[in-house]
C-alpha atoms as a PDB file:
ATOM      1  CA  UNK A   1      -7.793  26.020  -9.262  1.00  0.00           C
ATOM      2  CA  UNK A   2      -7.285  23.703 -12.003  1.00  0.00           C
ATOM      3  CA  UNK A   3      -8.910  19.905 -12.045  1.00  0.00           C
ATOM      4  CA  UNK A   4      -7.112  17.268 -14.236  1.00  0.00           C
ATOM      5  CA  UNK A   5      -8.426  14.155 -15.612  1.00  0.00           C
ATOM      6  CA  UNK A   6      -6.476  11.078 -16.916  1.00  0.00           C
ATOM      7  CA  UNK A   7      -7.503   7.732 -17.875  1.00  0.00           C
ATOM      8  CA  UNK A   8      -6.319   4.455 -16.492  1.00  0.00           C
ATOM      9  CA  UNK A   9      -4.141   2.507 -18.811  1.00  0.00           C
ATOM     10  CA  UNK A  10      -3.539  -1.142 -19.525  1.00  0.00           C
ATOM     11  CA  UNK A  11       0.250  -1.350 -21.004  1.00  0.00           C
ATOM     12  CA  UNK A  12       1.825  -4.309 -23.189  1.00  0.00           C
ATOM     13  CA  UNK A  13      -1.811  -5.455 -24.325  1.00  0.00           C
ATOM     14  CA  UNK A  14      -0.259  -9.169 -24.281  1.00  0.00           C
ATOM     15  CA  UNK A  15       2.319  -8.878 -27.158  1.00  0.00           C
ATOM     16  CA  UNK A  16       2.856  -5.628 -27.500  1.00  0.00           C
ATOM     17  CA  UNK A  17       5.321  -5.432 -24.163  1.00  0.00           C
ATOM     18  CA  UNK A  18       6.947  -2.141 -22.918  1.00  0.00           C
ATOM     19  CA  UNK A  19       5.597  -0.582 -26.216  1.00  0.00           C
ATOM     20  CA  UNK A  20       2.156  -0.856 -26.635  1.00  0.00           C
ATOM     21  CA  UNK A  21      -0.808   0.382 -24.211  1.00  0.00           C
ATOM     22  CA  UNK A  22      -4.606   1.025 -24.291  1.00  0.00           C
ATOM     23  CA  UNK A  23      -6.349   4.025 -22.561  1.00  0.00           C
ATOM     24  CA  UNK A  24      -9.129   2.505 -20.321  1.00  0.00           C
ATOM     25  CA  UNK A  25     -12.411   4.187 -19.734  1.00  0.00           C
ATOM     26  CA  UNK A  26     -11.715   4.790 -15.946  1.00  0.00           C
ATOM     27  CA  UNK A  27     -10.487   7.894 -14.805  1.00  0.00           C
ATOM     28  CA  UNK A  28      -9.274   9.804 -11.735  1.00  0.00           C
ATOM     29  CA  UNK A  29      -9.733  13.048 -11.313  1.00  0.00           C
ATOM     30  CA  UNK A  30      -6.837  15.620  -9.770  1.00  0.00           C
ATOM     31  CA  UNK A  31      -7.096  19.454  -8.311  1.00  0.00           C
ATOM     32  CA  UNK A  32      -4.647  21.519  -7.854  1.00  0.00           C
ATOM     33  CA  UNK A  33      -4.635  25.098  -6.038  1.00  0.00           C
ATOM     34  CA  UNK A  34      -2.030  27.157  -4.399  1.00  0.00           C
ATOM     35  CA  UNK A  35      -1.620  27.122  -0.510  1.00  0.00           C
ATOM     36  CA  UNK A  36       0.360  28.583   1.802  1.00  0.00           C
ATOM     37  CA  UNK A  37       0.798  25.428   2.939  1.00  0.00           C
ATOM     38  CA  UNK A  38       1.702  22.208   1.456  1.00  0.00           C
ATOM     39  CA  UNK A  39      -1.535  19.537   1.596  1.00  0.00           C
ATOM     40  CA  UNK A  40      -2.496  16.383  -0.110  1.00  0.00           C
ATOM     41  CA  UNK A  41      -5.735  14.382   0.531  1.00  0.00           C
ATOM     42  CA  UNK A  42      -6.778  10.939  -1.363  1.00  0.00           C
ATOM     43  CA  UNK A  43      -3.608   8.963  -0.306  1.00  0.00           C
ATOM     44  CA  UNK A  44      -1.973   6.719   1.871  1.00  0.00           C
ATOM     45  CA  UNK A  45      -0.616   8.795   5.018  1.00  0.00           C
ATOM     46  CA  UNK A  46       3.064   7.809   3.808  1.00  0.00           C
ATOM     47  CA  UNK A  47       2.595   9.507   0.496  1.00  0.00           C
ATOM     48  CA  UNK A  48       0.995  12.693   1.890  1.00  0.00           C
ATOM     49  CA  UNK A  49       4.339  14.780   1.284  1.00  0.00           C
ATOM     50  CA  UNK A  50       6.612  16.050  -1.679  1.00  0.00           C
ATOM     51  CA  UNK A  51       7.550  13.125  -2.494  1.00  0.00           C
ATOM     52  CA  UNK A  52       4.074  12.186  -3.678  1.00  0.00           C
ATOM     53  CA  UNK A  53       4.475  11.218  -7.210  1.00  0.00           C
ATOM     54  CA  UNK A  54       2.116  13.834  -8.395  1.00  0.00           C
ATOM     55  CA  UNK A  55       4.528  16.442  -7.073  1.00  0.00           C
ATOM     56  CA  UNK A  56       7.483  15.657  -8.280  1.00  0.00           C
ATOM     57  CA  UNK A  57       5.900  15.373 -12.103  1.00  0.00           C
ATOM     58  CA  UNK A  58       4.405  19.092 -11.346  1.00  0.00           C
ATOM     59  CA  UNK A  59       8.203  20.034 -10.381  1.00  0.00           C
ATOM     60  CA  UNK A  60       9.570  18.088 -13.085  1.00  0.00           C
ATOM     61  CA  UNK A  61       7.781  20.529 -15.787  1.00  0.00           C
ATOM     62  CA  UNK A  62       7.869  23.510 -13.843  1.00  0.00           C
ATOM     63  CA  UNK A  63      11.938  22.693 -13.883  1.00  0.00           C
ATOM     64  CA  UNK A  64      11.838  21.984 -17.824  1.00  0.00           C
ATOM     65  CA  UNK A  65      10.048  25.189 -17.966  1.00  0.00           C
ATOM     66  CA  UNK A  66      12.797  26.861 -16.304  1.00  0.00           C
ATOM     67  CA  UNK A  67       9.693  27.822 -13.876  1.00  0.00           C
ATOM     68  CA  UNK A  68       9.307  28.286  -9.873  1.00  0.00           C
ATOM     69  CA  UNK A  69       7.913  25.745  -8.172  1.00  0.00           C
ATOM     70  CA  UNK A  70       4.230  26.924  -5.962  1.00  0.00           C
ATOM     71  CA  UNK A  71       3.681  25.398  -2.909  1.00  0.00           C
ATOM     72  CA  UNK A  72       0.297  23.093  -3.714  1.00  0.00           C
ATOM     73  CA  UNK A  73      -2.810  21.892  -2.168  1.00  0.00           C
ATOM     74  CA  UNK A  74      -3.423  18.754  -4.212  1.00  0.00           C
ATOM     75  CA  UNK A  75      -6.484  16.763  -4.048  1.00  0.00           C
ATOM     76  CA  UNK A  76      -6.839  13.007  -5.778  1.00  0.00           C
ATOM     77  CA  UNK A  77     -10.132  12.045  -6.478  1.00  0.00           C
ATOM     78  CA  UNK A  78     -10.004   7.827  -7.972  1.00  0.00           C
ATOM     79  CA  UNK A  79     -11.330   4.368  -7.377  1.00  0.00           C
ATOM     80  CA  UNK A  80      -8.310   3.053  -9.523  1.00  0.00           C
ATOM     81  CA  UNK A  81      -6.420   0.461  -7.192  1.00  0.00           C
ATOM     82  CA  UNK A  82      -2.613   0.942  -7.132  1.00  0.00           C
ATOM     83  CA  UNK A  83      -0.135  -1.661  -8.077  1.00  0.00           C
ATOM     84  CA  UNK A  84      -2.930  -3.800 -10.260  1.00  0.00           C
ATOM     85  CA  UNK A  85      -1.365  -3.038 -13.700  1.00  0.00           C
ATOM     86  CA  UNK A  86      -3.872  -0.082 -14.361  1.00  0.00           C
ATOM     87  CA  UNK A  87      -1.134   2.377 -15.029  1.00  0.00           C
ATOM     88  CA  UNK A  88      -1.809   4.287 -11.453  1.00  0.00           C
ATOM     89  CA  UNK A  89       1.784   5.257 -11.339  1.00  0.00           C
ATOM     90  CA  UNK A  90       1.682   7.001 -14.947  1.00  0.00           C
ATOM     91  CA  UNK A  91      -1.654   8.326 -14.246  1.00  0.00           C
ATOM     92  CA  UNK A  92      -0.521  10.431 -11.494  1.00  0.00           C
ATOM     93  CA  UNK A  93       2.863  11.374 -13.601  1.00  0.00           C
ATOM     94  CA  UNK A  94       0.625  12.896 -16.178  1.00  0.00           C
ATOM     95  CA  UNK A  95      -1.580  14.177 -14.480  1.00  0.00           C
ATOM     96  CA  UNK A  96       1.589  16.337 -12.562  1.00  0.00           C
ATOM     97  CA  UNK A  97       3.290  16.994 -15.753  1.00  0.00           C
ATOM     98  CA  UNK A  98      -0.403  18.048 -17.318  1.00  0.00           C
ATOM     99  CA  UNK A  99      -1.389  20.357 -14.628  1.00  0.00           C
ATOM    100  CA  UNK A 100       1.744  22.293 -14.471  1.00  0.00           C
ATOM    101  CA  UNK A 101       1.661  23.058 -18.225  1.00  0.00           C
ATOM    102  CA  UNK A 102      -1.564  24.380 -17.648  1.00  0.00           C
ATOM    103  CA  UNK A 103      -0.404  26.136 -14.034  1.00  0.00           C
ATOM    104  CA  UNK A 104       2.196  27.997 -16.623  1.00  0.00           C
ATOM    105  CA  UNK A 105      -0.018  28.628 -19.752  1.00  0.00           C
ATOM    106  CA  UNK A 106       3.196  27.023 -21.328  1.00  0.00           C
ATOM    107  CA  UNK A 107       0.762  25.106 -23.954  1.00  0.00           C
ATOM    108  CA  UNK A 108       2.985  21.576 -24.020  1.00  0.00           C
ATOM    109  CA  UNK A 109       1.957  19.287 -26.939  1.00  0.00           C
ATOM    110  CA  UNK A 110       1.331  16.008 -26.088  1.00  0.00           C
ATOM    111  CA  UNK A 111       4.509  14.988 -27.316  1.00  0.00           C
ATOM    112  CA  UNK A 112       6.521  16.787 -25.391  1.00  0.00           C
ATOM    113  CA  UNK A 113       3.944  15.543 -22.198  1.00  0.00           C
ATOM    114  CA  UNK A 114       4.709  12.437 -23.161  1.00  0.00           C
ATOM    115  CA  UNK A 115       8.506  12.393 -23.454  1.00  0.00           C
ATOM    116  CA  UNK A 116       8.353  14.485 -19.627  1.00  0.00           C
ATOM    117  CA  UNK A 117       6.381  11.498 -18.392  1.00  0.00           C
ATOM    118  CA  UNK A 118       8.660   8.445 -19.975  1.00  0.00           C
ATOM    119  CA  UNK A 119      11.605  10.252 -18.238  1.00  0.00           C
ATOM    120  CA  UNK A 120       9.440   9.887 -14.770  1.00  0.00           C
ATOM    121  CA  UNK A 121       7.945   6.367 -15.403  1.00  0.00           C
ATOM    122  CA  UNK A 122      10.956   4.519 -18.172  1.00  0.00           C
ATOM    123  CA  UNK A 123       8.569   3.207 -20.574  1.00  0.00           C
ATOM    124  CA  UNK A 124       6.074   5.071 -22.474  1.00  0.00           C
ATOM    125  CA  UNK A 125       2.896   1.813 -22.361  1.00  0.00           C
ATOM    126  CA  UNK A 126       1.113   3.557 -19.888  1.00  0.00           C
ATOM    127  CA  UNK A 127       2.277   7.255 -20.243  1.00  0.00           C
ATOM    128  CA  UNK A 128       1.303   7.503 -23.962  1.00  0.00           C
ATOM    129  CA  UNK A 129      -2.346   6.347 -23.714  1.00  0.00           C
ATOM    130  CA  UNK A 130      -2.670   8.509 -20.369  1.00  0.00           C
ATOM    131  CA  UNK A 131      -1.649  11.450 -22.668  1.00  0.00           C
ATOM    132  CA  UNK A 132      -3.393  10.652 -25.886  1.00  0.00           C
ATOM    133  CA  UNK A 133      -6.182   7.875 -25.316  1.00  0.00           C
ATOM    134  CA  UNK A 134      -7.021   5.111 -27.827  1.00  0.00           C
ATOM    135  CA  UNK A 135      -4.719   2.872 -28.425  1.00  0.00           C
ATOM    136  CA  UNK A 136      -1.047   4.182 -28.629  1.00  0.00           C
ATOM    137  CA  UNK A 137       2.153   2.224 -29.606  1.00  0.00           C
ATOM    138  CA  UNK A 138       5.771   3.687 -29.054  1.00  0.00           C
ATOM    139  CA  UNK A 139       9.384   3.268 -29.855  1.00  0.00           C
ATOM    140  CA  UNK A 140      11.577   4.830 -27.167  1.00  0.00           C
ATOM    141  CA  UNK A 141      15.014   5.548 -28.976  1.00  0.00           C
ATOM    142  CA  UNK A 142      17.019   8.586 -28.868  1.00  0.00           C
ATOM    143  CA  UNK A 143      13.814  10.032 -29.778  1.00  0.00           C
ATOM    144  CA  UNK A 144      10.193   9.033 -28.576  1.00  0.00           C
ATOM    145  CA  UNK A 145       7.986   8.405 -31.147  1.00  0.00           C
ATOM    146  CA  UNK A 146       3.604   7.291 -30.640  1.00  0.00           C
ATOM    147  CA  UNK A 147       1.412   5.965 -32.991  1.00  0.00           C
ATOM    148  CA  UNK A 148      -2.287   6.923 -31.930  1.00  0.00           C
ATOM    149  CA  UNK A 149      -4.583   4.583 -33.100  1.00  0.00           C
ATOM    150  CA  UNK A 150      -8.481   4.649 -33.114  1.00  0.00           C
ATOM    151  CA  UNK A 151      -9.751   0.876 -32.408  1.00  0.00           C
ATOM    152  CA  UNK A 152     -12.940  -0.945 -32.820  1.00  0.00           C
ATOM    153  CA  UNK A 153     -16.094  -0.257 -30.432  1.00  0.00           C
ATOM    154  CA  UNK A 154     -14.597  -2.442 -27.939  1.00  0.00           C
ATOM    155  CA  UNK A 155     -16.507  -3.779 -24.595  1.00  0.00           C
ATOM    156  CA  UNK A 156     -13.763  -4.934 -21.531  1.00  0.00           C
ATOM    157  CA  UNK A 157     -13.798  -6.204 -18.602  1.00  0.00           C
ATOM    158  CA  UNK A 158     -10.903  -5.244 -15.768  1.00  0.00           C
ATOM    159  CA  UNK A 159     -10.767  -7.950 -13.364  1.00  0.00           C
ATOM    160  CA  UNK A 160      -8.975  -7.043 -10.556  1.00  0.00           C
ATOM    161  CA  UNK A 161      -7.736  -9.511  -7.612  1.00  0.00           C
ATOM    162  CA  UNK A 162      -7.694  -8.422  -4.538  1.00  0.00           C
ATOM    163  CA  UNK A 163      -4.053  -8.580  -3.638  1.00  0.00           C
ATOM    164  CA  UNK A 164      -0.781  -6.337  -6.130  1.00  0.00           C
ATOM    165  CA  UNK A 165       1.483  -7.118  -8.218  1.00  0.00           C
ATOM    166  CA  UNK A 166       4.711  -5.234  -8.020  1.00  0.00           C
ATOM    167  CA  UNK A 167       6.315  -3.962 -11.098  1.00  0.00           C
ATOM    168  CA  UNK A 168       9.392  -4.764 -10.029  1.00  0.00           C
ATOM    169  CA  UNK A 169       9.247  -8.050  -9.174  1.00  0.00           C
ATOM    170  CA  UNK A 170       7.013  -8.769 -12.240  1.00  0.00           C
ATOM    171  CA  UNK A 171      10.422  -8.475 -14.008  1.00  0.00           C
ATOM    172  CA  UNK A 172      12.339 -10.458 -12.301  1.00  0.00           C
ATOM    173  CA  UNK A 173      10.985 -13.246 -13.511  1.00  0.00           C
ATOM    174  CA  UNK A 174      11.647 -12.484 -17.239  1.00  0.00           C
ATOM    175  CA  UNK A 175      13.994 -14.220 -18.863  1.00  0.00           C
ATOM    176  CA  UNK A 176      17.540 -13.026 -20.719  1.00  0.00           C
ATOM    177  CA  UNK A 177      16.159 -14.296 -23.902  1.00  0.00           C
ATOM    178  CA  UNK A 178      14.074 -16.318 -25.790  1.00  0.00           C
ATOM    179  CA  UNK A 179      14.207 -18.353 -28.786  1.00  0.00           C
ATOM    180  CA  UNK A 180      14.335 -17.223 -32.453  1.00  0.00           C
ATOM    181  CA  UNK A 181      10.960 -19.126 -33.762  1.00  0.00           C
ATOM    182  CA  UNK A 182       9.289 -17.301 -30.464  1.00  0.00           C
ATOM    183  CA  UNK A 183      10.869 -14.380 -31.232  1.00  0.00           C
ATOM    184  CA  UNK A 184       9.985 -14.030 -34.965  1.00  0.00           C
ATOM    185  CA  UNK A 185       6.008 -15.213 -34.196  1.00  0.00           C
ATOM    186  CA  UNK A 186       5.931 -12.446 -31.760  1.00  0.00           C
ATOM    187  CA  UNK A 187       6.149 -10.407 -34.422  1.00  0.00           C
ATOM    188  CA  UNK A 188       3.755 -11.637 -36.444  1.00  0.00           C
ATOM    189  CA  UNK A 189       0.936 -11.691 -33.577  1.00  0.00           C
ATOM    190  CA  UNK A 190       1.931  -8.372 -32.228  1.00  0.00           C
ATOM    191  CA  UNK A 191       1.443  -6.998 -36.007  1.00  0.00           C
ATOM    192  CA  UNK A 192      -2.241  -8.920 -36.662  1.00  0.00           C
ATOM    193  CA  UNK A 193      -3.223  -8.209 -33.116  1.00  0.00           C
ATOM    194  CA  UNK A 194      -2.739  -4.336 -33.695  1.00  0.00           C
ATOM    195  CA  UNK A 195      -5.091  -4.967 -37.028  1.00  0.00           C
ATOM    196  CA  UNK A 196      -7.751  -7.048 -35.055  1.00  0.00           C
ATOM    197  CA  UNK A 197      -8.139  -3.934 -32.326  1.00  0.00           C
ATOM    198  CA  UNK A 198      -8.429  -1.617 -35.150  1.00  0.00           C
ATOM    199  CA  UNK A 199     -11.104  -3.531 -37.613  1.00  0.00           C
ATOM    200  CA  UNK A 200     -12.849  -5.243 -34.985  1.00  0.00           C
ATOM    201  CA  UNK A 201     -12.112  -8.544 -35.760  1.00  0.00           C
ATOM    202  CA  UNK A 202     -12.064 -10.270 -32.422  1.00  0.00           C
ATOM    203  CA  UNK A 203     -11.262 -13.678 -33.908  1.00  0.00           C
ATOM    204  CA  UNK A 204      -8.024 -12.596 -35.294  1.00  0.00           C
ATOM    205  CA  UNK A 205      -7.485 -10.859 -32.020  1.00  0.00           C
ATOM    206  CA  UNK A 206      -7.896 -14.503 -30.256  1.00  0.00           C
ATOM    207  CA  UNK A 207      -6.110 -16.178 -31.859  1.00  0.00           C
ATOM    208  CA  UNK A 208      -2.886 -13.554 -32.505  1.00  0.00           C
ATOM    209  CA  UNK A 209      -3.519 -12.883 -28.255  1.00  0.00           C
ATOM    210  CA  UNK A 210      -0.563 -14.837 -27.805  1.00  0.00           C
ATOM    211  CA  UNK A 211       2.490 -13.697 -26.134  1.00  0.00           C
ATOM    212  CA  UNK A 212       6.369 -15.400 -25.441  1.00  0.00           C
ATOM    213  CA  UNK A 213       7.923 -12.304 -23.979  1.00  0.00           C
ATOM    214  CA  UNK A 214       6.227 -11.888 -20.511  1.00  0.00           C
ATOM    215  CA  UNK A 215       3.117 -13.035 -19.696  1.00  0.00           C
ATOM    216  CA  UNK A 216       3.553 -17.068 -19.586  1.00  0.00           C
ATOM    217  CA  UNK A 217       6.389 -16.015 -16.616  1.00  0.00           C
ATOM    218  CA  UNK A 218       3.963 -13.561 -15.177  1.00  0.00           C
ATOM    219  CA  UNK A 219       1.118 -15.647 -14.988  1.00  0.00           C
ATOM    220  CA  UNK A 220       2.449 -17.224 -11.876  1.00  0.00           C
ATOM    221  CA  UNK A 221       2.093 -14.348 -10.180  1.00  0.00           C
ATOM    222  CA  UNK A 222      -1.352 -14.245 -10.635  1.00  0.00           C
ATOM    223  CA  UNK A 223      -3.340 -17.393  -9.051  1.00  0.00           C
ATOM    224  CA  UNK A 224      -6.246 -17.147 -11.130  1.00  0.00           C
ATOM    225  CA  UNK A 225      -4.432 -16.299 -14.770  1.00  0.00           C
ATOM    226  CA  UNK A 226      -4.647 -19.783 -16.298  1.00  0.00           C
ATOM    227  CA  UNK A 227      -8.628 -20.721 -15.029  1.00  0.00           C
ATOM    228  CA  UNK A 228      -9.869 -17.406 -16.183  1.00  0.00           C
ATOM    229  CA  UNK A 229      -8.149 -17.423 -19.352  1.00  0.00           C
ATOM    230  CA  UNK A 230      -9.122 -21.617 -19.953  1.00  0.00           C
ATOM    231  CA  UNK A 231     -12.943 -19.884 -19.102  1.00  0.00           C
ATOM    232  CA  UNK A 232     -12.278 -16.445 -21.800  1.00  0.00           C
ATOM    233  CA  UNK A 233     -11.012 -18.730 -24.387  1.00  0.00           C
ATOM    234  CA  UNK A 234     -13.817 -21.193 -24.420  1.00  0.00           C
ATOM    235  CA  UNK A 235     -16.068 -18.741 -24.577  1.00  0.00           C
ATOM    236  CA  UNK A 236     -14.055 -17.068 -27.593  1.00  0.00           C
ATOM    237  CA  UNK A 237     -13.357 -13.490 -25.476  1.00  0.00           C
ATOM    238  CA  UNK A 238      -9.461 -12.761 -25.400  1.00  0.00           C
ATOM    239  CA  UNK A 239      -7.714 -11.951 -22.550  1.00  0.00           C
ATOM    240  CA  UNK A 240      -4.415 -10.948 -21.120  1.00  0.00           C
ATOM    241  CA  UNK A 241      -2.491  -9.697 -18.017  1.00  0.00           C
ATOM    242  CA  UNK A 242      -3.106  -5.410 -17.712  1.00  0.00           C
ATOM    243  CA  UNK A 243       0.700  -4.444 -17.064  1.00  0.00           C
ATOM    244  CA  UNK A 244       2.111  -6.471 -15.120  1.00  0.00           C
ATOM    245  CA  UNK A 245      -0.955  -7.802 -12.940  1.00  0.00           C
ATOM    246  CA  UNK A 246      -2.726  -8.077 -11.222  1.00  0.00           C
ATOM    247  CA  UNK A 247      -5.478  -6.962 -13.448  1.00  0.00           C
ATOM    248  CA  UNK A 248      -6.671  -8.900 -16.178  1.00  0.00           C
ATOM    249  CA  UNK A 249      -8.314  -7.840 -19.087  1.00  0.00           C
ATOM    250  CA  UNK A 250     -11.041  -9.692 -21.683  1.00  0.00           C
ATOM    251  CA  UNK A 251     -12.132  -7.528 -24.473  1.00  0.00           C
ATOM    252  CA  UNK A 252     -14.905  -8.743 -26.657  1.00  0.00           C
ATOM    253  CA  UNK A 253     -17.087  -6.766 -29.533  1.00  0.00           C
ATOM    254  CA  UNK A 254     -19.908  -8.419 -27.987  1.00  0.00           C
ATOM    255  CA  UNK A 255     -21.560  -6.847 -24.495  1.00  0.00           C
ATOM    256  CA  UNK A 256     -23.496 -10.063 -23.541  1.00  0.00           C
ATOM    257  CA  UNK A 257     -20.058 -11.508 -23.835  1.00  0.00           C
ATOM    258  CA  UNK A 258     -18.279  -9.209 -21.819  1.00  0.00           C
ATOM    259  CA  UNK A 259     -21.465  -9.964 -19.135  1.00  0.00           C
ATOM    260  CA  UNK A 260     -20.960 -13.783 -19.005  1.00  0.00           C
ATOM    261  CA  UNK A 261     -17.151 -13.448 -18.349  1.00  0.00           C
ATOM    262  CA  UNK A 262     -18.138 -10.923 -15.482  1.00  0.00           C
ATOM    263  CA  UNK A 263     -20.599 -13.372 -14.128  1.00  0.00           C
ATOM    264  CA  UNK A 264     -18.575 -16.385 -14.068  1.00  0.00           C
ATOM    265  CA  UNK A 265     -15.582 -14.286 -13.042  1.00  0.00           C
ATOM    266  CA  UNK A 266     -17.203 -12.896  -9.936  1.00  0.00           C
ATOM    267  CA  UNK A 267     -19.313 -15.976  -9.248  1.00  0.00           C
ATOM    268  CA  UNK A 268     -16.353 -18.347  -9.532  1.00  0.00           C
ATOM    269  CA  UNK A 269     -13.214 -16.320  -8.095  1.00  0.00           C
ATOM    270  CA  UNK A 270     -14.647 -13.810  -6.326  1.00  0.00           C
ATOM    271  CA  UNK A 271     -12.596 -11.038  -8.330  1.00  0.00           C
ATOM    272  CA  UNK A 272     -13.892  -7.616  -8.878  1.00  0.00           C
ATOM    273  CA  UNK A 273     -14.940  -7.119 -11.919  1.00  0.00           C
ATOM    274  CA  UNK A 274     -15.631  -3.535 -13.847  1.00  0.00           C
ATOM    275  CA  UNK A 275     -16.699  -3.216 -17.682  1.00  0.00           C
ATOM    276  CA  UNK A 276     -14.523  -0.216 -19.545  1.00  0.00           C
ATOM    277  CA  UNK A 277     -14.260   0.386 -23.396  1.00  0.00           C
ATOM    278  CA  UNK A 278     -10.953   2.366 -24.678  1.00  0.00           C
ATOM    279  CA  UNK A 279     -10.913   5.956 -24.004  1.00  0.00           C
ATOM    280  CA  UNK A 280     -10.648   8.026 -26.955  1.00  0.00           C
ATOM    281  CA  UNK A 281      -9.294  10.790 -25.066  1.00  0.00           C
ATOM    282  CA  UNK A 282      -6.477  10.784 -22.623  1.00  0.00           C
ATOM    283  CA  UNK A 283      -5.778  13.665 -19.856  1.00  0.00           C
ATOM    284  CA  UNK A 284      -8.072  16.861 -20.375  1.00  0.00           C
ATOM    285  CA  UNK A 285      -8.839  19.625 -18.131  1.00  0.00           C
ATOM    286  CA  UNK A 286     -12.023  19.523 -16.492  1.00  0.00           C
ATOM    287  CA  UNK A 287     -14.014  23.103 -16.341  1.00  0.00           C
ATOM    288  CA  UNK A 288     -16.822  23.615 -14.155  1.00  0.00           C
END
């Protein structure tokens, strides 16, 4: 038997898009044994086959490991909502890609775990925390590179409507391009923003928590963006879309903060609301 545990993710952390993601202290937790049957238990009856995305990221290793594929009992243990922009998707990639390095005793870095994963998901936002924790930023070229970075002793808040917001229509409404000025101060905020996470400085963070690539098309997708974000600024707490929504997420150096936003959150909109901080690790084996 072998137990897996991966972190939820929140990718493009406002101005950082497609590149930049944050390992969330929220896990799910994965087993794996071998069956003489094919099972899988802990999701929706039309993914119970081997189709499941866990199973094709355990065959996708096992292939790049030239190895046979076992026929798997797989049991998903989470309280993660799907399609929210918590990285669910990449979490169960990894945790496929993790489990059959560790099925094989083939001792994958994390590299390599990573670059298996970005083939599965396309970006590397949410596979690269999943895989390293902290905070990770990557350049997908002909080669895959991650920075991991340690941050600040953050407090967050997920806020999570109760309805999805599908990846691929949360693209559609980007646009081809955008102008050069927007361009060049995304730049600049996505460089002082990294800074802020890392020092702590939340007002930097605030004010640099500004992005022109996707989130002011996004935001329509989302009811309650521009209210809770009027009610995070005001109270100095920045915020931004998790992925591509529906989450949201406020981070603050400040728990009392983090408290009053979850509060007025829940008491206002009737969201669901659950306080994280950045996982410093990303997918681990669990032994009992």
């Amino acid at each position: 038997m072998i137990k897996v545990t991966v972190p939820a993710t929140s990718a493009n952390c406002c101005v950082g898009f497609d590149c930049m993601g944050l390992a969330l202290t929220w896990s799910s937790l994965f087993t794996f044994e071998e069956s003489d049957t094919f099972h899988i238990e802990g999701v929706e009856p039309a993914y119970r086959n081997e189709h499941n995305l866990i199973v094709r990221a355990f065959r996708h290793a096992a292939e790049y490991l030239g190895k046979p594929m076992p026929t798997l009992s797989v049991k998903l243990e989470t309280t993660i909502p799907f399609q929210r922009g918590l990285g669910s998707s990449a979490t169960c990639v990894v945790a496929g890609i993790y489990a059959a390095d560790l099925w094989y005793h083939a001792q994958l870095d994390r590299e390599t775990i990573t670059r298996l994963a970005t083939e599965m998901e396309g970006h590397p936002d949410n596979a690269a925390p999943a895989v390293y924790g902290n905070l990770c930023i990557s350049n997908q070229g002909d080669t895959l590179h991650t920075s991991v970075l340690p941050c600040a002793d953050w407090k967050g808040l997920a806020m999570v409507p109760d309805y999805p917001v599908r990846t691929k229509e949360a693209r559609k409404v980007l646009p081809a391009s955008i102008p050069h000025q927007q361009a060049s101060k995304q730049v600049a905020h996505a460089m002082m923003f990294v800074q802020a996470l890392q020092t702590g400085r939340q007002d930097i963070l605030l004010e640099n928590a500004v992005d022109y690539l996707h989130q002011p098309y996004r935001k329509k997708l989302i009811k309650e963006f521009d209210a809770v974000h009027d009610l995070c600024t005001a109270a100095g707490v920045p915020m931004w879309i998790s992925g591509s929504g529906s989450t949201m997420l406020a981070v603050s150096m400040s728990a009392a903060e983090i408290d009053h936003i979850k509060n007025e959150v829940e008491t206002r909109f009737g969201i669901t609301c659950r306080p994280v901080q950045i996982a410093r690790k990303g997918a681990s084996a669990v032994y009992e």
